[in-house]
Protein backbone atom coordinates (compact mmCIF):
# COMPACT_ATOMS: atom_id res chain seq x y z
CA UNK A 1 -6.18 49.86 35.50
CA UNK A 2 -6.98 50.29 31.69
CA UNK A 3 -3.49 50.68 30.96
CA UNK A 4 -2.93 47.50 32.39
CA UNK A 5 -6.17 45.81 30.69
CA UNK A 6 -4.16 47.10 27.25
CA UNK A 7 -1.25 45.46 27.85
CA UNK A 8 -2.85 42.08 28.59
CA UNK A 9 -4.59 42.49 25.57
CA UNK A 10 -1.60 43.05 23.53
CA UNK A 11 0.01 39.96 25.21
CA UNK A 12 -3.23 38.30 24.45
CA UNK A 13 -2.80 39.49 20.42
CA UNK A 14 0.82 38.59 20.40
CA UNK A 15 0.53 34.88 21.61
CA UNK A 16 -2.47 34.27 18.97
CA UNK A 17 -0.26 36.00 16.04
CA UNK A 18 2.55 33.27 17.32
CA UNK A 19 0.29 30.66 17.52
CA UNK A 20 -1.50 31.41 13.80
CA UNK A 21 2.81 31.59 12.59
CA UNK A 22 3.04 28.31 13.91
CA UNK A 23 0.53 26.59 12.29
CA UNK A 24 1.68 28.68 9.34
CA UNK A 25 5.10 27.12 8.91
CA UNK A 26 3.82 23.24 8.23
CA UNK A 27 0.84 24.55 6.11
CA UNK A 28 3.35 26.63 3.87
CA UNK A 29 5.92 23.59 3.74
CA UNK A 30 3.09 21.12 3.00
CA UNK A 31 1.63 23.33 0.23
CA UNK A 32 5.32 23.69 -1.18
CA UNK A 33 6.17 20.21 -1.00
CA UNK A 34 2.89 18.18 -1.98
CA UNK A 35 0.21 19.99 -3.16
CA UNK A 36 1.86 22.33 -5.83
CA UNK A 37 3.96 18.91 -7.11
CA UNK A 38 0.40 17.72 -7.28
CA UNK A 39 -1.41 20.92 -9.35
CA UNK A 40 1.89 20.66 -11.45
CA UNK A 41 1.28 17.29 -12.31
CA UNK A 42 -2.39 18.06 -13.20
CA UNK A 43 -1.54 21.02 -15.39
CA UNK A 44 0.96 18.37 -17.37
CA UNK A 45 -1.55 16.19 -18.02
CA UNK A 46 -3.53 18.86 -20.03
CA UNK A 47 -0.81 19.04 -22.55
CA UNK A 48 0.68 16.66 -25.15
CA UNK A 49 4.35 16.67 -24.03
CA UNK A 50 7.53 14.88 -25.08
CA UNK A 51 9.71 16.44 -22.24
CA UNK A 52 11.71 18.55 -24.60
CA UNK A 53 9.97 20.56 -27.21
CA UNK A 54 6.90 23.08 -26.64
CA UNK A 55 3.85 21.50 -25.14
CA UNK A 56 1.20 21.83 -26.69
CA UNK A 57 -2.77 22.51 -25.00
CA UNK A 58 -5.06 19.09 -25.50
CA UNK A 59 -7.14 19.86 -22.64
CA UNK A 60 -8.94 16.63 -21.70
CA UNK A 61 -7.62 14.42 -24.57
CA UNK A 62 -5.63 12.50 -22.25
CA UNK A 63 -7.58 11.69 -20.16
CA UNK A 64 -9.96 10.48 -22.88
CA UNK A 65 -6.95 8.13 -24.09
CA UNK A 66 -6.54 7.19 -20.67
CA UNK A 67 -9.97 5.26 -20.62
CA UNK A 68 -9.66 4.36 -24.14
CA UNK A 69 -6.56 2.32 -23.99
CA UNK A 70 -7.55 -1.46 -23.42
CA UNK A 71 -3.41 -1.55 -21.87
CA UNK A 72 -3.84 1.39 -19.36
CA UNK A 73 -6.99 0.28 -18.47
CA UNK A 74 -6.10 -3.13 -17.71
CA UNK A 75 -3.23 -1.45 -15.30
CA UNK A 76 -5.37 -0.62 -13.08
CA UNK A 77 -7.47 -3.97 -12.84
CA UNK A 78 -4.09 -5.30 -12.30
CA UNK A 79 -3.61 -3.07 -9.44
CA UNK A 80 -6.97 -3.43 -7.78
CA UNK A 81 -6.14 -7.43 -8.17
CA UNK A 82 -2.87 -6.94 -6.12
CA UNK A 83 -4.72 -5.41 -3.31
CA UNK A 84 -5.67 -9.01 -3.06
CA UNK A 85 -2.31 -9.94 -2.11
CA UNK A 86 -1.15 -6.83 -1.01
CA UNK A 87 -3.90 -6.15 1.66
CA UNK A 88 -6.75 -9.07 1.96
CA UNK A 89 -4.88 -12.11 1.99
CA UNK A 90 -1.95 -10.50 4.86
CA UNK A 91 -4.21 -8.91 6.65
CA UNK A 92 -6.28 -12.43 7.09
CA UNK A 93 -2.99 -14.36 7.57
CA UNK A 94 -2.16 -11.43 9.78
CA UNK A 95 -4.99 -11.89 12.18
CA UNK A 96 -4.35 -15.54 12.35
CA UNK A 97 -0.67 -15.82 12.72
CA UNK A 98 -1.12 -12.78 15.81
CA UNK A 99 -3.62 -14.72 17.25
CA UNK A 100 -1.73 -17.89 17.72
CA UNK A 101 1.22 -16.33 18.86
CA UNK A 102 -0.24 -13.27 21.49
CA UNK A 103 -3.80 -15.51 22.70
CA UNK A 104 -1.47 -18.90 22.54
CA UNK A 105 1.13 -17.23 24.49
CA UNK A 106 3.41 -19.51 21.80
CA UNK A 107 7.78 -19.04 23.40
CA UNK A 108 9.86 -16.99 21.00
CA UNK A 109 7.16 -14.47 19.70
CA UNK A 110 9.89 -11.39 19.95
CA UNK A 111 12.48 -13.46 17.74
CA UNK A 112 9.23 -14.26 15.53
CA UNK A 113 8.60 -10.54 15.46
CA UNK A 114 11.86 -9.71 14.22
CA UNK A 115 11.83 -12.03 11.06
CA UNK A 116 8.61 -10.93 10.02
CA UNK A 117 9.70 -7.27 10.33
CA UNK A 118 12.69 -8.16 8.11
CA UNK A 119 11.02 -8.01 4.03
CA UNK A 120 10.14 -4.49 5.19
CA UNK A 121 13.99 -3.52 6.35
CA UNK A 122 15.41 -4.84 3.04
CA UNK A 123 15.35 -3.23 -0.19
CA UNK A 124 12.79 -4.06 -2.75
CA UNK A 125 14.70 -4.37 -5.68
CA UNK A 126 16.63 -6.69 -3.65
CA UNK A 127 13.68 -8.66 -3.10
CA UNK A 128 12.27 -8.35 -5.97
CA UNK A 129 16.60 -9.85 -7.51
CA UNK A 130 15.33 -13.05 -5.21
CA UNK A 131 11.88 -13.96 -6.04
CA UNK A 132 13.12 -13.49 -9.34
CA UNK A 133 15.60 -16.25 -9.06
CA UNK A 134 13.36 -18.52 -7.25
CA UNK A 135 10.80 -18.16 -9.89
CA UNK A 136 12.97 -19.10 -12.72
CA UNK A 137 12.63 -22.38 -14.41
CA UNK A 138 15.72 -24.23 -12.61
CA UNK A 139 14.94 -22.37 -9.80
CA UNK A 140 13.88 -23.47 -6.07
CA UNK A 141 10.12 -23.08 -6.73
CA UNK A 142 10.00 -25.23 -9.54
CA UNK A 143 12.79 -27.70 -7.93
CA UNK A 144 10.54 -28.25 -5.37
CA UNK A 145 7.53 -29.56 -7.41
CA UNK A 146 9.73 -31.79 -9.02
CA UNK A 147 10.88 -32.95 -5.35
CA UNK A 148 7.09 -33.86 -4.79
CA UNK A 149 6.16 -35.06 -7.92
CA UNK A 150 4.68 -31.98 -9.32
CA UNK A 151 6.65 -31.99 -12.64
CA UNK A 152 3.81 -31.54 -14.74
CA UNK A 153 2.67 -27.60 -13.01
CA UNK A 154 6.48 -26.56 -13.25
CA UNK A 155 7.00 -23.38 -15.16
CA UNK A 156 8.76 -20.28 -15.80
CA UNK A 157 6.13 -18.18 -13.85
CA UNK A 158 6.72 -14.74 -14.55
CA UNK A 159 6.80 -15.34 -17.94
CA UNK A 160 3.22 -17.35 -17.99
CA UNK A 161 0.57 -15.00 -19.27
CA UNK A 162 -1.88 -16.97 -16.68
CA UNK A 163 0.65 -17.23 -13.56
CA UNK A 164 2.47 -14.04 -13.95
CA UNK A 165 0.26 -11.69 -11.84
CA UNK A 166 -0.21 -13.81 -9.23
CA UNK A 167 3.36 -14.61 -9.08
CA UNK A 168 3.94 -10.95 -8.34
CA UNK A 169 0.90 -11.17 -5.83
CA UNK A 170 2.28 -13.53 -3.90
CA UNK A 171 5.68 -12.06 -3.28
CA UNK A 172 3.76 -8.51 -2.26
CA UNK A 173 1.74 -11.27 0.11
CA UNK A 174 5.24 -12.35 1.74
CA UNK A 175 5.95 -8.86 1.87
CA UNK A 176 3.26 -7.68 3.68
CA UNK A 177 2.29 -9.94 6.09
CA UNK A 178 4.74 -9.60 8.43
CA UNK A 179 3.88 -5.91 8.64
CA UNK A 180 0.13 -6.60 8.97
CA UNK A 181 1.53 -9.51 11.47
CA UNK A 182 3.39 -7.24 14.20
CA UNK A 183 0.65 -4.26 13.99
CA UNK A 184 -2.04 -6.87 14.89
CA UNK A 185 0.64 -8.34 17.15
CA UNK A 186 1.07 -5.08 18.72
CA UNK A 187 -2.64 -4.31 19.13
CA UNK A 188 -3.84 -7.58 20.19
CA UNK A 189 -1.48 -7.07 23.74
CA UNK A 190 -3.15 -3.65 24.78
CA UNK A 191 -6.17 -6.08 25.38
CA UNK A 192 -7.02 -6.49 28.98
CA UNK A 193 -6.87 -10.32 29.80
CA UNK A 194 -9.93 -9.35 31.88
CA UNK A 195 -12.04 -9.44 28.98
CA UNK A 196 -11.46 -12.98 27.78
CA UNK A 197 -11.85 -13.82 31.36
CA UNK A 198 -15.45 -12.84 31.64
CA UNK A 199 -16.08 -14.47 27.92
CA UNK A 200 -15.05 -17.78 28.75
CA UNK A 201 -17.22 -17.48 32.16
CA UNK A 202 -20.03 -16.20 29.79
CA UNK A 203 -19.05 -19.78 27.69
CA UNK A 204 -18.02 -18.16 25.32
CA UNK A 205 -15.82 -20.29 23.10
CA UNK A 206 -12.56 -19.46 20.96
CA UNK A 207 -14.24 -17.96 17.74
CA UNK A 208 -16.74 -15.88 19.91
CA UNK A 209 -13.70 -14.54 21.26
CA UNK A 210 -11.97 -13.83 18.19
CA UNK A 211 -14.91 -11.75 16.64
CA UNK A 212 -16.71 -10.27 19.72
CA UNK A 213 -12.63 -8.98 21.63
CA UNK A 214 -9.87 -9.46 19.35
CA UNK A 215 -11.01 -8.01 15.83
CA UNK A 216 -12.92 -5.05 17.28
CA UNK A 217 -9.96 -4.46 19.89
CA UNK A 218 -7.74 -4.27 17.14
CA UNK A 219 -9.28 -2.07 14.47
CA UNK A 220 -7.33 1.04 14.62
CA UNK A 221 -4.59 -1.85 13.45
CA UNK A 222 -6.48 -2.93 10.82
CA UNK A 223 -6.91 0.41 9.96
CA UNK A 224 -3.51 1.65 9.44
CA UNK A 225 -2.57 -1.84 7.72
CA UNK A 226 -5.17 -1.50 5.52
CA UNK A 227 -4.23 1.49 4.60
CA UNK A 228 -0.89 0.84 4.21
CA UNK A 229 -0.90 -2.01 2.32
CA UNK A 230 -3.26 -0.88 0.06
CA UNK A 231 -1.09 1.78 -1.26
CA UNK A 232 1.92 -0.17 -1.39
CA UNK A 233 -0.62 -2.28 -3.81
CA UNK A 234 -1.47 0.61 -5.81
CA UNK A 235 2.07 2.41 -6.33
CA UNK A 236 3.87 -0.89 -6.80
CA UNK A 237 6.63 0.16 -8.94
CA UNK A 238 9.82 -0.98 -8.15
CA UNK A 239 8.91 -4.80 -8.06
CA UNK A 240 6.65 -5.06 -11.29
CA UNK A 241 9.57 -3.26 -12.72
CA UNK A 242 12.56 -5.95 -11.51
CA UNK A 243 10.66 -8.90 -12.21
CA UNK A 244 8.30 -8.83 -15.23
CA UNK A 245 9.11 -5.25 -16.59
CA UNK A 246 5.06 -5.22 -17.27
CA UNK A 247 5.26 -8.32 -19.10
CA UNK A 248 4.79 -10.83 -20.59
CA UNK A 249 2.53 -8.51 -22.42
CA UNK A 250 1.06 -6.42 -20.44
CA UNK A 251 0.02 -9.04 -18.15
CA UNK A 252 1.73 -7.10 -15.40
CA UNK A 253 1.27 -4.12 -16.32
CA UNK A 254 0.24 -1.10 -13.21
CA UNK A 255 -0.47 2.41 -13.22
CA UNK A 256 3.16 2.99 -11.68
CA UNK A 257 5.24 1.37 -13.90
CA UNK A 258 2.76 3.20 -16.76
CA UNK A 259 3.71 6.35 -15.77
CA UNK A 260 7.63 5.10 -15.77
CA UNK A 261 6.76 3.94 -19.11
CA UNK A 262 5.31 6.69 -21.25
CA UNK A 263 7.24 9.65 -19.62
CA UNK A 264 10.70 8.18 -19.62
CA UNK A 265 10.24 5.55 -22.49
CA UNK A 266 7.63 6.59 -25.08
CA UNK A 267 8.01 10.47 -24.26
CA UNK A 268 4.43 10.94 -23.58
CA UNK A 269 4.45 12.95 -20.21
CA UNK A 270 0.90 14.65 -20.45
CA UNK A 271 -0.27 10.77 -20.87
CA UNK A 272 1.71 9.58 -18.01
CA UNK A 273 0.77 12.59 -15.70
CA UNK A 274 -2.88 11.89 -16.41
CA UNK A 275 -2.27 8.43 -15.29
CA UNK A 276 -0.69 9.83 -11.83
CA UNK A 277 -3.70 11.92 -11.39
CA UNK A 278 -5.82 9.05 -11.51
CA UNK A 279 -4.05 6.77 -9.51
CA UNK A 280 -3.72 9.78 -6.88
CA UNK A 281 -7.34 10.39 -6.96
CA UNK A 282 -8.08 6.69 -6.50
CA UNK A 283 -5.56 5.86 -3.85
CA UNK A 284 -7.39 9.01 -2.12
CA UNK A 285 -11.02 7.43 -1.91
CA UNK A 286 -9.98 3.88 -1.20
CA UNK A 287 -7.91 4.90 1.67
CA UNK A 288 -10.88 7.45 2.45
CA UNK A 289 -13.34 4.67 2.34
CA UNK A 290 -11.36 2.89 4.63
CA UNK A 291 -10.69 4.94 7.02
CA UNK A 292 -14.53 6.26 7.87
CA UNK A 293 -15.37 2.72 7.56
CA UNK A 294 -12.73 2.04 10.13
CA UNK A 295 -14.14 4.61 12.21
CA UNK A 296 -17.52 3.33 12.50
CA UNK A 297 -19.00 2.13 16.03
């Protein structure tokens, strides 16, 4: 009898030790991968670093440049500003454009689907190649004004200081909508119709609806578009870099394409890895914030 109560407890041992190896395996693949990358980066950014000759110990200087520098600064106001258009504006036009098409039961909503789904499926430099040329001064943006009469507001936009931004804004708005549209869209139809049911024989009109069933029924979607988008905001990259290259100025300017900049450009790594500590660190707590916001009753 106590031989056998030994054996189950060496069974017992045994499946734990497998279980803790397990759980081992992603912890040691997640540490390799992502966080030593990460203490890496944050060791860089205590040096002043060209990439190719001995780096040499600044400690905190970086940083100090960091929020010093009216241009690095104003990278990431630029950034917070295209969370605008990255995450506020889709997810509103989002909510809308899901509503009319899942609560109005409106005919084609799977074809719909599918071309809203399609700026995320193609490439963004390829994108970013297009908006370009419709942006240009002879291009179809501006050919349209002068179709309507709007001659006078024509422009090259990405190469106004005051329209430049918001030109990049609004193509990270086209992108992201129809993301934000097909999560909502996906959300929305878990819904049980019985609930709308009972509103309306409460009297409960339309907009009641909307804010009392749909938005709350659909916050986990909200959720993971919010925090989607808003990191797509934050690391933008590849499309600052296509159309505007930062410019004209620095009018354009982001944290990503900063980093780009002084490591590969100007040589200064320990500058640029201090600037991809900060915009980790940030990108961190926003999407923190949003998520125990989002998790709320």
């Amino acid at each position: 009898m106590n031989q056998h109560h030994q054996e189950k407890k060496h069974l017992r041992r045994g499946s734990e030790f497998s279980a803790w190896a397990l759980l081992a395996i992603p912890v040691i693949f997640y540490s390799l991968f992502m966080l030593y990358p990460i203490v890496r980066v944050f060791g860089f950014s205590l040096y002043e670093w060209d990439g190719l000759s001995d780096p040499k110990w600044v400690g905190i200087d970086n940083y100090r440049l960091l929020f010093s520098n009216p241009v690095l600064l104003s990278s990431f106001t630029h950034a917070i500003i295209l969370i605008i258009f990255y995450a506020i504006i889709p997810l509103l036009l989002g909510m809308l454009l899901a509503s009319l098409l899942i609560r109005g039961k409106a005919p084609g909503t799977g074809f719909f689907r599918t071309v809203m789904f399609l700026p995320q499926v193609i490439a963004m430099v390829v994108l970013a190649i297009a908006w370009r040329q419709l942006y240009a001064p002879n291009g179809l943006v501006n050919s349209a004004l002068r179709l309507i009469g709007l001659d006078t507001i024509t422009r090259g936009w990405l190469g106004d200081f005051k329209t430049a931004l918001i030109a990049v804004g609004f193509i990270g708005t086209w992108v992201s909508t129809g993301l934000v549209t097909v999560l909502l869209m996906s959300g929305m139809t878990r819904i049980p119709e019985e609930y709308y049911e009972a509103a309306r024989v409460d009297g409960a009109g339309p907009i009641r609806q909307f804010f009392y069933i749909t938005v709350p029924g659909v916050r986990a979607e909200i959720v993971v578009s919010l925090t989607l988008t808003i990191i797509a905001a934050l690391k933008t990259f590849d499309l600052v870099y296509i159309t505007t290259s930062g410019g004209p100025g620095s009018s354009t300017s982001v944290p990503s394409y900063e980093v780009y900049n002084h490591a590969f450009r100007l040589g200064e790594v320990g500058v640029a890895s201090s600037l991809a500590v900060v915009l980790t660190l940030i990108i961190f707590f926003i999407n923190l914030g949003v998520n125990l916001i989002g998790e709320r009753e």
